[in-house]
PDB file of N, CA and C in Angstrom:
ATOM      1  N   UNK A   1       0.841  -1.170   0.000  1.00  0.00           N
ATOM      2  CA  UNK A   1       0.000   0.000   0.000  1.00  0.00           C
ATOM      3  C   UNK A   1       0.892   1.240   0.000  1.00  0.00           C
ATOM      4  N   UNK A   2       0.391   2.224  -0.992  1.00  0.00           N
ATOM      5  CA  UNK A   2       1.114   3.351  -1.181  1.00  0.00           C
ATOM      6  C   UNK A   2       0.444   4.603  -0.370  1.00  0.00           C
ATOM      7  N   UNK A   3       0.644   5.331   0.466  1.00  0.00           N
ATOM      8  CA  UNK A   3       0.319   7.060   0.591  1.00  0.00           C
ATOM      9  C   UNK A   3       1.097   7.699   0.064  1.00  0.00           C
ATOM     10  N   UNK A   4       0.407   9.005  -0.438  1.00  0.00           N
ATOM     11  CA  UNK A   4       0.565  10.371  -0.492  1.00  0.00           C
ATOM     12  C   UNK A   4       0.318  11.857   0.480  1.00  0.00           C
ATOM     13  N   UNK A   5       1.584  12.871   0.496  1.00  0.00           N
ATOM     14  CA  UNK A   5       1.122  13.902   0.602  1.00  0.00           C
ATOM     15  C   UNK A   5       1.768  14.908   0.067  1.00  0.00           C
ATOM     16  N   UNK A   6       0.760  16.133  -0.124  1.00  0.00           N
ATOM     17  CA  UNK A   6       1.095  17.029  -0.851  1.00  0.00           C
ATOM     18  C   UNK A   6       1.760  18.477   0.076  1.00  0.00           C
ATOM     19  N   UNK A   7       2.398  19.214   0.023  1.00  0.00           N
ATOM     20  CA  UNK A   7       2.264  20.694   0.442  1.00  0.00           C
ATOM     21  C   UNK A   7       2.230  21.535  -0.223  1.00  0.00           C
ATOM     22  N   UNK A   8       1.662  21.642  -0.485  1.00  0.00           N
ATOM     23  CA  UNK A   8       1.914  23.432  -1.609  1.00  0.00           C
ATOM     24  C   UNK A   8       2.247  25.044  -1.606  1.00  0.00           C
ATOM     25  N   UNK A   9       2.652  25.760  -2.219  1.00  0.00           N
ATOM     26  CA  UNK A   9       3.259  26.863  -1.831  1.00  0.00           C
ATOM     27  C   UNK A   9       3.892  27.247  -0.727  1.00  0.00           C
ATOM     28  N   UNK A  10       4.699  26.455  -0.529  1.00  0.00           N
ATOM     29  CA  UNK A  10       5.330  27.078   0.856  1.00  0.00           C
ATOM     30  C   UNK A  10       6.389  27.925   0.207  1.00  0.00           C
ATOM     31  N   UNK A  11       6.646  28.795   1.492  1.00  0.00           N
ATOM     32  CA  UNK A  11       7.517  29.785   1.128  1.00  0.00           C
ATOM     33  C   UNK A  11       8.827  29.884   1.046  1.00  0.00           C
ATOM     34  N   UNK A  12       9.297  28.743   0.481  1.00  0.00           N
ATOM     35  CA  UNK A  12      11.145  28.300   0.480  1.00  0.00           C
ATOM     36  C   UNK A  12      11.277  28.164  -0.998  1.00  0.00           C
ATOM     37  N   UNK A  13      12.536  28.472  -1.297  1.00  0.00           N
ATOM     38  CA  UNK A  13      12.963  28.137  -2.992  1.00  0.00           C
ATOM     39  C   UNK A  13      13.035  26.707  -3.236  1.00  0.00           C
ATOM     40  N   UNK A  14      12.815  26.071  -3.961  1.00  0.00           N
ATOM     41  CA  UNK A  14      13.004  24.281  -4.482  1.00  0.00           C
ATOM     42  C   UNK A  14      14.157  24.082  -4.319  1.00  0.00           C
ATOM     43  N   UNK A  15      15.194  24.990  -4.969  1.00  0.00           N
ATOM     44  CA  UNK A  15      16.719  24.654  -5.001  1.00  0.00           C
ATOM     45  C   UNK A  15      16.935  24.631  -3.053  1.00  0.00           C
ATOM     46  N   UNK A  16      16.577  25.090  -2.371  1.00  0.00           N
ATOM     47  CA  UNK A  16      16.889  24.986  -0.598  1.00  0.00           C
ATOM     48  C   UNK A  16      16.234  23.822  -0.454  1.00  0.00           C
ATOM     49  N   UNK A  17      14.952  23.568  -0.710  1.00  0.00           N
ATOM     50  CA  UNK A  17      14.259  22.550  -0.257  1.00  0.00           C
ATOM     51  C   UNK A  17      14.554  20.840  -0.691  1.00  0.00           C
ATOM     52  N   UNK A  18      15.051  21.055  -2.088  1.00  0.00           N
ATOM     53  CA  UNK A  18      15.568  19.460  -2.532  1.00  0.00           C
ATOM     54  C   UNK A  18      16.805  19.918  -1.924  1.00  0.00           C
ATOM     55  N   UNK A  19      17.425  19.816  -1.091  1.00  0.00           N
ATOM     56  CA  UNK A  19      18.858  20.005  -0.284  1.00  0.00           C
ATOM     57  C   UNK A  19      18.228  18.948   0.676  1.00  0.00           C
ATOM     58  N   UNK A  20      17.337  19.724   1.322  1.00  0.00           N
ATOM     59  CA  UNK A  20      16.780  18.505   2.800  1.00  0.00           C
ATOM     60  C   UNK A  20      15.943  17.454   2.043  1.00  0.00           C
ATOM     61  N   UNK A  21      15.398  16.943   1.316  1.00  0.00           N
ATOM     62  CA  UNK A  21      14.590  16.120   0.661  1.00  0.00           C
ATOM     63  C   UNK A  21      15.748  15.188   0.128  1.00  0.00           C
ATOM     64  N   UNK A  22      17.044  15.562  -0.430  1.00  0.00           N
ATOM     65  CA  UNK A  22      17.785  14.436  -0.703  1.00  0.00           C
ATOM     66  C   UNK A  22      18.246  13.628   0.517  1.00  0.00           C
ATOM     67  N   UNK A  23      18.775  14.566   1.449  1.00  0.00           N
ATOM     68  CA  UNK A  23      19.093  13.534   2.581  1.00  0.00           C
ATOM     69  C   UNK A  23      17.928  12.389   3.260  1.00  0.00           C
ATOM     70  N   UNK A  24      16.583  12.945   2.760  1.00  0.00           N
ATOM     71  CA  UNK A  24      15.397  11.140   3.544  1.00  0.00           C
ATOM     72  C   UNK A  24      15.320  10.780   2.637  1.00  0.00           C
ATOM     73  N   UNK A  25      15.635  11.238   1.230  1.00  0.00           N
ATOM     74  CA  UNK A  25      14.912   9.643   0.023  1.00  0.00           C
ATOM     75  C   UNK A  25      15.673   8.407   0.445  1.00  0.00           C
ATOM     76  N   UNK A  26      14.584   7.732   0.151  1.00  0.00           N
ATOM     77  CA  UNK A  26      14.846   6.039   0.349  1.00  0.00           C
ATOM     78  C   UNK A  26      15.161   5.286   1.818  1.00  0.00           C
ATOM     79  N   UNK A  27      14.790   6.419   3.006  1.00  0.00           N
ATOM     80  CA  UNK A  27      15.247   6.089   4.119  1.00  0.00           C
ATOM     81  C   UNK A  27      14.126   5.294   4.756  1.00  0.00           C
ATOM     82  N   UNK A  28      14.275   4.712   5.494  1.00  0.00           N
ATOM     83  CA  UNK A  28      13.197   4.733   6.720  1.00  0.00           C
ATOM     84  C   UNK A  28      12.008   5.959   7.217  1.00  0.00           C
ATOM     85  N   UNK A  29      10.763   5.834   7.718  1.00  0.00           N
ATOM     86  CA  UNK A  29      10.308   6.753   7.730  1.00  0.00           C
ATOM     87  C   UNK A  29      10.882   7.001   9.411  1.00  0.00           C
ATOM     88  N   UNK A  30      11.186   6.393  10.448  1.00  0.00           N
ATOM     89  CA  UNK A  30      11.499   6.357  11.355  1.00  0.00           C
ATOM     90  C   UNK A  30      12.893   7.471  11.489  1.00  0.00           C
ATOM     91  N   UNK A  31      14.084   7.164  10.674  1.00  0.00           N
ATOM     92  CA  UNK A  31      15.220   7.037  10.177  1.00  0.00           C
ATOM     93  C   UNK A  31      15.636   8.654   9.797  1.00  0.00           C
ATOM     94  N   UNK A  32      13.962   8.889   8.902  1.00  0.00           N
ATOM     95  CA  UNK A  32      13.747  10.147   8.407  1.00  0.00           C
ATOM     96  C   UNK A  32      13.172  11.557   9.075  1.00  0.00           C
ATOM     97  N   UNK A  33      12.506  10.468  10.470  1.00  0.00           N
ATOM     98  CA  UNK A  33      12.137  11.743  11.169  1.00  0.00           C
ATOM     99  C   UNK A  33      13.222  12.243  11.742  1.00  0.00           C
ATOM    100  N   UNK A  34      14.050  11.063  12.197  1.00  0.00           N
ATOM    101  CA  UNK A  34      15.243  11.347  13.057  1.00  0.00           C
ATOM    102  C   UNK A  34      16.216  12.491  12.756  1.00  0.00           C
ATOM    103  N   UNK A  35      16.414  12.374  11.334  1.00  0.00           N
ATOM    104  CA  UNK A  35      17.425  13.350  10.287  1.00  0.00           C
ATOM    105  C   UNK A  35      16.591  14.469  10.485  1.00  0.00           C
ATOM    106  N   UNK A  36      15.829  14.884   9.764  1.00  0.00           N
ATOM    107  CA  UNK A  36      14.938  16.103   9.906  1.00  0.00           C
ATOM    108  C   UNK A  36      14.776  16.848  11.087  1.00  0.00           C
ATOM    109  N   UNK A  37      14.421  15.896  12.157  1.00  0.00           N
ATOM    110  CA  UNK A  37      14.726  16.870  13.502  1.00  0.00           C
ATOM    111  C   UNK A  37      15.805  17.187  13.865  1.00  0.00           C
ATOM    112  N   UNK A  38      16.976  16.999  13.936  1.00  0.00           N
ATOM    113  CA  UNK A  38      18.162  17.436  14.161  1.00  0.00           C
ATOM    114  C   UNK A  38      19.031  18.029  12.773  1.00  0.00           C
ATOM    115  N   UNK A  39      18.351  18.473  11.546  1.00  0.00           N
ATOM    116  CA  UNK A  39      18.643  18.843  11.019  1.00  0.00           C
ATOM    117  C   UNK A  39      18.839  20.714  10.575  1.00  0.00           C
ATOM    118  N   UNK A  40      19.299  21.427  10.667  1.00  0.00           N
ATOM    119  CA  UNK A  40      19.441  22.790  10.939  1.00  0.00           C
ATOM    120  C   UNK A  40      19.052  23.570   9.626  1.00  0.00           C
ATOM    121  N   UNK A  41      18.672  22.688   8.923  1.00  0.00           N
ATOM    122  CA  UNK A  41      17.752  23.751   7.511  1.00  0.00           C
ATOM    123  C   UNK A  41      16.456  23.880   8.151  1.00  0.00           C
ATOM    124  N   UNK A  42      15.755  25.400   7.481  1.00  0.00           N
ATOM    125  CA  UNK A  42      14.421  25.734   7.605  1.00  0.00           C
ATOM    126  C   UNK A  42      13.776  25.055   7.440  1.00  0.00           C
ATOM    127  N   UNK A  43      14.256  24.147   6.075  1.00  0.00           N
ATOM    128  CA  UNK A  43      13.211  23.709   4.804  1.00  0.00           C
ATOM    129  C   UNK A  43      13.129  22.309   5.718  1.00  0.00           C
ATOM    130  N   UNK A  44      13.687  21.879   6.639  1.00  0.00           N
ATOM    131  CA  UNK A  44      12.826  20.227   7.540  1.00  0.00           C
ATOM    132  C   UNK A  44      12.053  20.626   7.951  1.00  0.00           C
ATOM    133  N   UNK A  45      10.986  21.521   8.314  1.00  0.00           N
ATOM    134  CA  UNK A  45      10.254  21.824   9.294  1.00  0.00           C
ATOM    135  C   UNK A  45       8.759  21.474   8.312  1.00  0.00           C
ATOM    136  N   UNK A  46       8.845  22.340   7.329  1.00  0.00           N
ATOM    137  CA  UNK A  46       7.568  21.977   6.366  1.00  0.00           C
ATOM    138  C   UNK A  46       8.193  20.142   5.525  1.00  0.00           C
ATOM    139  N   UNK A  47       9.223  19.654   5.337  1.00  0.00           N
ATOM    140  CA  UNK A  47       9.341  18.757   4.841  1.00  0.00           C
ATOM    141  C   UNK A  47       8.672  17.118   5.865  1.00  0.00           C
ATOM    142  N   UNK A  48       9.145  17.748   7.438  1.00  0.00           N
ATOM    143  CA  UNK A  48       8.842  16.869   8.601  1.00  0.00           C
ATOM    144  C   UNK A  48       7.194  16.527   8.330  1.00  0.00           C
ATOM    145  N   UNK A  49       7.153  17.763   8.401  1.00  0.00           N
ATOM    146  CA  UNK A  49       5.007  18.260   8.510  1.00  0.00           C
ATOM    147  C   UNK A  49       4.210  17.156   7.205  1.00  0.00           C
ATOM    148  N   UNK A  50       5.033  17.332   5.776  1.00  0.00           N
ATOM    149  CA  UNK A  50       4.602  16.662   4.866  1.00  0.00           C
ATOM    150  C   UNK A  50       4.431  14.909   5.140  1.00  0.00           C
ATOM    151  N   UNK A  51       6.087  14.619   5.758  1.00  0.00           N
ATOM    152  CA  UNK A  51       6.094  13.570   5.837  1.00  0.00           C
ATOM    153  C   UNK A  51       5.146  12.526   7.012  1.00  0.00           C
ATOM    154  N   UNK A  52       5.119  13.475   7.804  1.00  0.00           N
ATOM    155  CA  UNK A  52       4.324  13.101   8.841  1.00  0.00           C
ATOM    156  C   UNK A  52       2.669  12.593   8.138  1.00  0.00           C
ATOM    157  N   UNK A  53       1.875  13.954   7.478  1.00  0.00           N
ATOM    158  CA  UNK A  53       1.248  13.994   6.926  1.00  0.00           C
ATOM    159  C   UNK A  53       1.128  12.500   6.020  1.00  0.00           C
ATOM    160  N   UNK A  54       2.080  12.413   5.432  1.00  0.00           N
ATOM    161  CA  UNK A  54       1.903  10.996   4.696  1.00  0.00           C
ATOM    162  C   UNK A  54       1.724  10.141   5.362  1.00  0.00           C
ATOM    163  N   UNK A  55       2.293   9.409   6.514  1.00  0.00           N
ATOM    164  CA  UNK A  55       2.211   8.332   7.342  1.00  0.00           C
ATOM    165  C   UNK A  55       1.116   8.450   7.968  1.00  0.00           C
ATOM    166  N   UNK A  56       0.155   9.191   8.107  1.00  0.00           N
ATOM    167  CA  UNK A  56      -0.927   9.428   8.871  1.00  0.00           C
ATOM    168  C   UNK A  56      -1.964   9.424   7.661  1.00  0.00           C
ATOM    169  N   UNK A  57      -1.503   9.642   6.335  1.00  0.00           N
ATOM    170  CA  UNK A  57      -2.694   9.089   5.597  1.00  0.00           C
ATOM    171  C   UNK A  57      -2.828   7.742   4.683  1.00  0.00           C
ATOM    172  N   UNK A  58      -1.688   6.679   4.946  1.00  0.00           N
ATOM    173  CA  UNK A  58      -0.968   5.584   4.993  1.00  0.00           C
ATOM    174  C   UNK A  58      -1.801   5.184   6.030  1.00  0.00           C
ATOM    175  N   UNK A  59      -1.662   5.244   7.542  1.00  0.00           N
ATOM    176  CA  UNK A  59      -2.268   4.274   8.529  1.00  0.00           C
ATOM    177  C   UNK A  59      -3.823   5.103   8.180  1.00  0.00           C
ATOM    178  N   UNK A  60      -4.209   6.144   7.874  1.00  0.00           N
ATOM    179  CA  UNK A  60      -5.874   5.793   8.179  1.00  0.00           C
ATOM    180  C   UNK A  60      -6.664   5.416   5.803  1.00  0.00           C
ATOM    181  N   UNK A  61      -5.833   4.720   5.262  1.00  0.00           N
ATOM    182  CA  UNK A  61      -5.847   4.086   4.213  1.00  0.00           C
ATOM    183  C   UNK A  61      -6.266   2.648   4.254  1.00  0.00           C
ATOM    184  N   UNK A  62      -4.733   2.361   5.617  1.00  0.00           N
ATOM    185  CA  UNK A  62      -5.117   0.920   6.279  1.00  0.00           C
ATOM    186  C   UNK A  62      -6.131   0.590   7.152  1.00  0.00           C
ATOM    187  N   UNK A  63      -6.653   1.538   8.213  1.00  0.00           N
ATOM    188  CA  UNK A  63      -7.533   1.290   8.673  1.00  0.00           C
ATOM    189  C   UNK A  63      -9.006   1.171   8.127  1.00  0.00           C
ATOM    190  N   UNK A  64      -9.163   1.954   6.749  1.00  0.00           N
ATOM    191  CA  UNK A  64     -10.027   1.899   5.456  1.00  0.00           C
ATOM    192  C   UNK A  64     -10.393   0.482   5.383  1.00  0.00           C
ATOM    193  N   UNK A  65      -9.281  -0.331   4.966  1.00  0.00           N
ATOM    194  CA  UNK A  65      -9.273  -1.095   4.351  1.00  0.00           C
ATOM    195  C   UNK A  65      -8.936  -2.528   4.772  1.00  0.00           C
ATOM    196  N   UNK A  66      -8.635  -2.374   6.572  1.00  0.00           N
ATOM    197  CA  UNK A  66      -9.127  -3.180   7.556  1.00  0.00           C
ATOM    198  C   UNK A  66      -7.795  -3.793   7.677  1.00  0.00           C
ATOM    199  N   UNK A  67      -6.545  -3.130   6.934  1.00  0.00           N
ATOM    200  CA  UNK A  67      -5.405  -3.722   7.459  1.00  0.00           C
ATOM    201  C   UNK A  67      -4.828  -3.103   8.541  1.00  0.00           C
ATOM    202  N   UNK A  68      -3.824  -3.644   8.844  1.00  0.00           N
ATOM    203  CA  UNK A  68      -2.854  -2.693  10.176  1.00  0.00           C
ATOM    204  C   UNK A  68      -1.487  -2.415   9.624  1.00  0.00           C
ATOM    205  N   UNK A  69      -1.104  -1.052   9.944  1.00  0.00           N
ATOM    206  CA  UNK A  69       0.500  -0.709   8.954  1.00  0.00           C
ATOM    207  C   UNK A  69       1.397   0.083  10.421  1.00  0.00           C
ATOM    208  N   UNK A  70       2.091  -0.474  10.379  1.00  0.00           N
ATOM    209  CA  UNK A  70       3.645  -0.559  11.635  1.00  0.00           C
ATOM    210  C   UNK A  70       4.540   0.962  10.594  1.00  0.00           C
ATOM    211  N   UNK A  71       4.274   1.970  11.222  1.00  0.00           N
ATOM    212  CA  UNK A  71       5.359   3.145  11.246  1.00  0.00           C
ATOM    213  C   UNK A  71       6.807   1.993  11.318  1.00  0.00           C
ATOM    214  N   UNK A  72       6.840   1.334  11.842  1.00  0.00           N
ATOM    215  CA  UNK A  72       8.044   1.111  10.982  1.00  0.00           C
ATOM    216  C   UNK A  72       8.848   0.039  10.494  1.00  0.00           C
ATOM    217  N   UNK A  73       7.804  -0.190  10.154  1.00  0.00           N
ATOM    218  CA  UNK A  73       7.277  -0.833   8.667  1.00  0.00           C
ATOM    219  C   UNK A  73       7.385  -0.185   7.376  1.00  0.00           C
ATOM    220  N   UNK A  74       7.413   1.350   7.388  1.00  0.00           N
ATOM    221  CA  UNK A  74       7.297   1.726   6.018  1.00  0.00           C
ATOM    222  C   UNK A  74       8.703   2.917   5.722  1.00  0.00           C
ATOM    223  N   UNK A  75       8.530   2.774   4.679  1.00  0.00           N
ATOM    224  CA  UNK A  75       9.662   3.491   3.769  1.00  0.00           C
ATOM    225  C   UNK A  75       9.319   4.232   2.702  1.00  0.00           C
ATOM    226  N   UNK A  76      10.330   5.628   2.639  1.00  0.00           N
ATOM    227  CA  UNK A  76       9.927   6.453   2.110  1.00  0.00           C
ATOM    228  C   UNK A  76       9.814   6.070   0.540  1.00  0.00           C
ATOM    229  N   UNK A  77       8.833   5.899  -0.363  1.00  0.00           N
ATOM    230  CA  UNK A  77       9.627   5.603  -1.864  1.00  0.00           C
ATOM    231  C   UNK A  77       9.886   6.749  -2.970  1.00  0.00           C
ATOM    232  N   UNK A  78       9.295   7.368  -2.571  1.00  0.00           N
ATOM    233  CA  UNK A  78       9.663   8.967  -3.732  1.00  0.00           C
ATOM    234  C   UNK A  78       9.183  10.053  -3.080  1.00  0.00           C
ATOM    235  N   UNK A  79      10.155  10.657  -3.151  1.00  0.00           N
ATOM    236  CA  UNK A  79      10.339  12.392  -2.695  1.00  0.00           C
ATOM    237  C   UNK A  79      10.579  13.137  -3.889  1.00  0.00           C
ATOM    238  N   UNK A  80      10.190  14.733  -3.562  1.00  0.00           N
ATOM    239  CA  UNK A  80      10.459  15.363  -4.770  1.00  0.00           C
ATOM    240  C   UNK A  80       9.719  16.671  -4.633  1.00  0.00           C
ATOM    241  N   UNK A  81      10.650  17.518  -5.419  1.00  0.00           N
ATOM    242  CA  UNK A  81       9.621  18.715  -5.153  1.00  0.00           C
ATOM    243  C   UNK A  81      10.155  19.551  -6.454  1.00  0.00           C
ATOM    244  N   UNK A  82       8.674  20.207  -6.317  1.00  0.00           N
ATOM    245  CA  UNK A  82       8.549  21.021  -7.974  1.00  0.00           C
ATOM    246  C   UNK A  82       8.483  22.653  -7.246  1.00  0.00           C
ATOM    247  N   UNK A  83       8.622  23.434  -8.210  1.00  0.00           N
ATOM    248  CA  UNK A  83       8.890  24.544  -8.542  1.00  0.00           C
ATOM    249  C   UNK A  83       6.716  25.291  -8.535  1.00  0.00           C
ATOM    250  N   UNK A  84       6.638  26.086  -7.423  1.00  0.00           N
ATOM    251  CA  UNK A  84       5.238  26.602  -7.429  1.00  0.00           C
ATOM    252  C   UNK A  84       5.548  27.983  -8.136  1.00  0.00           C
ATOM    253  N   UNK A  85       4.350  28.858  -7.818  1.00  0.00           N
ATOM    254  CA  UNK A  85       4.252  29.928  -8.430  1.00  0.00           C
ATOM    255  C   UNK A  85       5.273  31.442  -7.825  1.00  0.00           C
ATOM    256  N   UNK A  86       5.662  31.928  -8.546  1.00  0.00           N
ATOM    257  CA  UNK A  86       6.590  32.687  -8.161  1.00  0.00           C
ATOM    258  C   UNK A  86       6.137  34.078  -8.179  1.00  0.00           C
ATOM    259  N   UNK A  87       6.132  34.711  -6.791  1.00  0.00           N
ATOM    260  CA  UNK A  87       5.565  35.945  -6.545  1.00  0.00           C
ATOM    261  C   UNK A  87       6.463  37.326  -6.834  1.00  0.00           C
ATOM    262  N   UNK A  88       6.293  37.946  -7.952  1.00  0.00           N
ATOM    263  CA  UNK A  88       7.186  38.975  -8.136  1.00  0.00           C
ATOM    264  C   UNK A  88       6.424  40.556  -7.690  1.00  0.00           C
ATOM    265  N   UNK A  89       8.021  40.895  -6.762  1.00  0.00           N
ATOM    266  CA  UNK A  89       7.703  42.170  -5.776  1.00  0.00           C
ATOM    267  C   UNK A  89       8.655  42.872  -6.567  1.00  0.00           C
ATOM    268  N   UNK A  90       8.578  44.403  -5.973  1.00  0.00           N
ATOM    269  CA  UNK A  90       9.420  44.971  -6.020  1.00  0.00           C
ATOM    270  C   UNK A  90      10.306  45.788  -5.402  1.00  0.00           C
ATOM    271  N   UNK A  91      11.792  46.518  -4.985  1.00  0.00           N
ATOM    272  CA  UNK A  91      12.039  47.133  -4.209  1.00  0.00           C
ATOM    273  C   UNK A  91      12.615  48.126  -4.653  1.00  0.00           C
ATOM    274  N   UNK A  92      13.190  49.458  -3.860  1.00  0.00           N
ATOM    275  CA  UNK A  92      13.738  50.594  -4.777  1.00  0.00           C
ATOM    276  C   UNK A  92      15.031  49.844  -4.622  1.00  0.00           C
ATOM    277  N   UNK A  93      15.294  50.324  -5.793  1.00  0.00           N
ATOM    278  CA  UNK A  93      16.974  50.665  -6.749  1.00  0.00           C
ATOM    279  C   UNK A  93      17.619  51.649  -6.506  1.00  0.00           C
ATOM    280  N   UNK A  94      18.656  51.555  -7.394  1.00  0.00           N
ATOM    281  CA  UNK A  94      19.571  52.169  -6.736  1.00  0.00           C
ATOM    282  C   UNK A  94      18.937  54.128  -8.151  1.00  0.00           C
ATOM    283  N   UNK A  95      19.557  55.031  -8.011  1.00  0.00           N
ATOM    284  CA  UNK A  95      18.878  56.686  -8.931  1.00  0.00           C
ATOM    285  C   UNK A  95      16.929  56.321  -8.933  1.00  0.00           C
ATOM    286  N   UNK A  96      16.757  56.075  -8.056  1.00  0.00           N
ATOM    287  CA  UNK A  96      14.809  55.955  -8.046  1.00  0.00           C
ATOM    288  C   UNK A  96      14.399  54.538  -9.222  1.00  0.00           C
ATOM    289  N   UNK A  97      15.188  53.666  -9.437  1.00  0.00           N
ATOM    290  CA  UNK A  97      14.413  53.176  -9.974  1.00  0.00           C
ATOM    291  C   UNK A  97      13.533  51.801  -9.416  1.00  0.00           C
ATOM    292  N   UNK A  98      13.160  50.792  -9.934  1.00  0.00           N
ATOM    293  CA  UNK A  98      12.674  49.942  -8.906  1.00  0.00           C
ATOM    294  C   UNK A  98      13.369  48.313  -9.372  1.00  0.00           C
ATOM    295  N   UNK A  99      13.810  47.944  -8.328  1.00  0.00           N
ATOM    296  CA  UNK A  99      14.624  46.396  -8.688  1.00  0.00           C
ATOM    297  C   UNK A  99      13.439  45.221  -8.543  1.00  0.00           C
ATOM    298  N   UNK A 100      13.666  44.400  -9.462  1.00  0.00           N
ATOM    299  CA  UNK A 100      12.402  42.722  -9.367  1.00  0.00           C
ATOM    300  C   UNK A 100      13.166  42.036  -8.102  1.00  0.00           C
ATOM    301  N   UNK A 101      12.184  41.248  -7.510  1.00  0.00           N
ATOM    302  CA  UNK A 101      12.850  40.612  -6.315  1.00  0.00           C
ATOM    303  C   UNK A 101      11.902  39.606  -6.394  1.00  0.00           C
ATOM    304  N   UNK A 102      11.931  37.863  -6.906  1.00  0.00           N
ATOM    305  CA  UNK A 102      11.840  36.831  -7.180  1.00  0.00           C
ATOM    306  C   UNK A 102      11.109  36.027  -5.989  1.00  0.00           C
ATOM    307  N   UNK A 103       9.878  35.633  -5.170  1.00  0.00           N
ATOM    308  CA  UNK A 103       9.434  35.177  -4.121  1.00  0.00           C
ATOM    309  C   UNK A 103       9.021  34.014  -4.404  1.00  0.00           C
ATOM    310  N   UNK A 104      10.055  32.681  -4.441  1.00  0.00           N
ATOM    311  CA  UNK A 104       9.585  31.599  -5.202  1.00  0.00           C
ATOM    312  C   UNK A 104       9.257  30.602  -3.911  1.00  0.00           C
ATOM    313  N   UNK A 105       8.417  29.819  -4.757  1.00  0.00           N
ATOM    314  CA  UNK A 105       7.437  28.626  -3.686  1.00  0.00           C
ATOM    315  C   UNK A 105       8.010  27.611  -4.182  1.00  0.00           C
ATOM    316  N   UNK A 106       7.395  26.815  -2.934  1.00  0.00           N
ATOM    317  CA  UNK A 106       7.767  25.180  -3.212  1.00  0.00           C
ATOM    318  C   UNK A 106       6.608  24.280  -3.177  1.00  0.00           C
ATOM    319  N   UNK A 107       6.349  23.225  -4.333  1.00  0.00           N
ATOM    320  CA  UNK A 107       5.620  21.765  -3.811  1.00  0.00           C
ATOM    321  C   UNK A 107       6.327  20.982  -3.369  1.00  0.00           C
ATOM    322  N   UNK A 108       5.680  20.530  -2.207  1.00  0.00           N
ATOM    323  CA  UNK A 108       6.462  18.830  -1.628  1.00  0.00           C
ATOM    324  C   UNK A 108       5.693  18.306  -1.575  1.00  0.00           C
ATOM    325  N   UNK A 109       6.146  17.005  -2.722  1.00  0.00           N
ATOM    326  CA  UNK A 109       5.427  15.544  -2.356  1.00  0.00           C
ATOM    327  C   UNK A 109       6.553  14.557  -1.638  1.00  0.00           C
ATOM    328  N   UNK A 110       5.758  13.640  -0.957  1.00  0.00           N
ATOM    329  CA  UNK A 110       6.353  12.469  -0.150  1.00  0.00           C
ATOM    330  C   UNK A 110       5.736  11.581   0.124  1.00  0.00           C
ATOM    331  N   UNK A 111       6.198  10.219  -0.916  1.00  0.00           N
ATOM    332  CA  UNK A 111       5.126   8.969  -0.725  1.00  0.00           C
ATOM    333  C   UNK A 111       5.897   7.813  -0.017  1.00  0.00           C
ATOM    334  N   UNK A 112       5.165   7.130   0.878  1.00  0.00           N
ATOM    335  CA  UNK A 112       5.708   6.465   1.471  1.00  0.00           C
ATOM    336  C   UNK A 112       4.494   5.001   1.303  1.00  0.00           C
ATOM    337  N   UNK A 113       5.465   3.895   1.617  1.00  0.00           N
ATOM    338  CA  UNK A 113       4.873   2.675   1.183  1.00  0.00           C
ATOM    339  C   UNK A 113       5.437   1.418   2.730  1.00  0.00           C
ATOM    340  N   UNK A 114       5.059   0.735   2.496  1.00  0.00           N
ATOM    341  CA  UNK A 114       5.734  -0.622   3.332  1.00  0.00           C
ATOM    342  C   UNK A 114       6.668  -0.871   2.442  1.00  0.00           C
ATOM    343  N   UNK A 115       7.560  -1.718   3.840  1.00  0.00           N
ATOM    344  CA  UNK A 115       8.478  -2.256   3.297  1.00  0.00           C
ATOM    345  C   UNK A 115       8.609  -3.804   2.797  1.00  0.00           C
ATOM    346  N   UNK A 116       9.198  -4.060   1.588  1.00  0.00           N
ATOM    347  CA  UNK A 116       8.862  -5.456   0.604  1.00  0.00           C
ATOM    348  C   UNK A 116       9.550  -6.523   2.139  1.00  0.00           C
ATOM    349  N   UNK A 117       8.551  -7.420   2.260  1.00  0.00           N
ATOM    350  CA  UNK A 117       9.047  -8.558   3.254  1.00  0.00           C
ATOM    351  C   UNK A 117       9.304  -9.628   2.636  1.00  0.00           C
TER     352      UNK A 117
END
């Protein structure tokens, strides 16, 4: 059995956020909380939240469907995050004029599955 979860627009660049997303692919979800909490990027905090999010819609999938699923039991199988919508501001420049300043978002997905016995 596979879960999903999504986050959307959060307010971190993709390029920061696949930084912490490479270090849990393919880990343990156990393994993965562990890294993330003691990890000193911003970007674990909404990545933790996602992942959590997944394992909690993983066990109530199983409870759907009348099985029982062991946190750790399961493993992360694909991480990844895309590029959201990018909010363009502006600020003054330098003789009055006005400089673009780039406010880019992030999607995080994180699916997690059991592990093959």
């Amino acid at each position: 059995m596979e879960a999903r979860a999504i986050a959307k627009h959060i307010r971190m660049s993709p390029r920061k956020v696949r930084l912490v997303v490479d270090l849990i692919r393919g880990r343990s979800v156990n393994d993965a909380v562990s890294v993330l909490k003691f990890s000193k990027k911003a970007a674990a905090v909404p990545v933790g939240k996602t992942l959590r999010s997944a394992v909690a819609n993983a066990q109530d999938l199983a409870d759907r469907d009348g099985d029982s699923v062991d946190v750790d039991d399961m493993v992360i199988s694909r991480v990844f995050v895309d590029e959201g919508p990018t909010l363009k501001r502006w600020r003054a420049g330098a003789m009055g004029r006005a400089t673009p300043r780039k406010r880019r978002t992030s999607h995080i997905t994180v699916e997690v599955k059991a592990k093959e016995s």
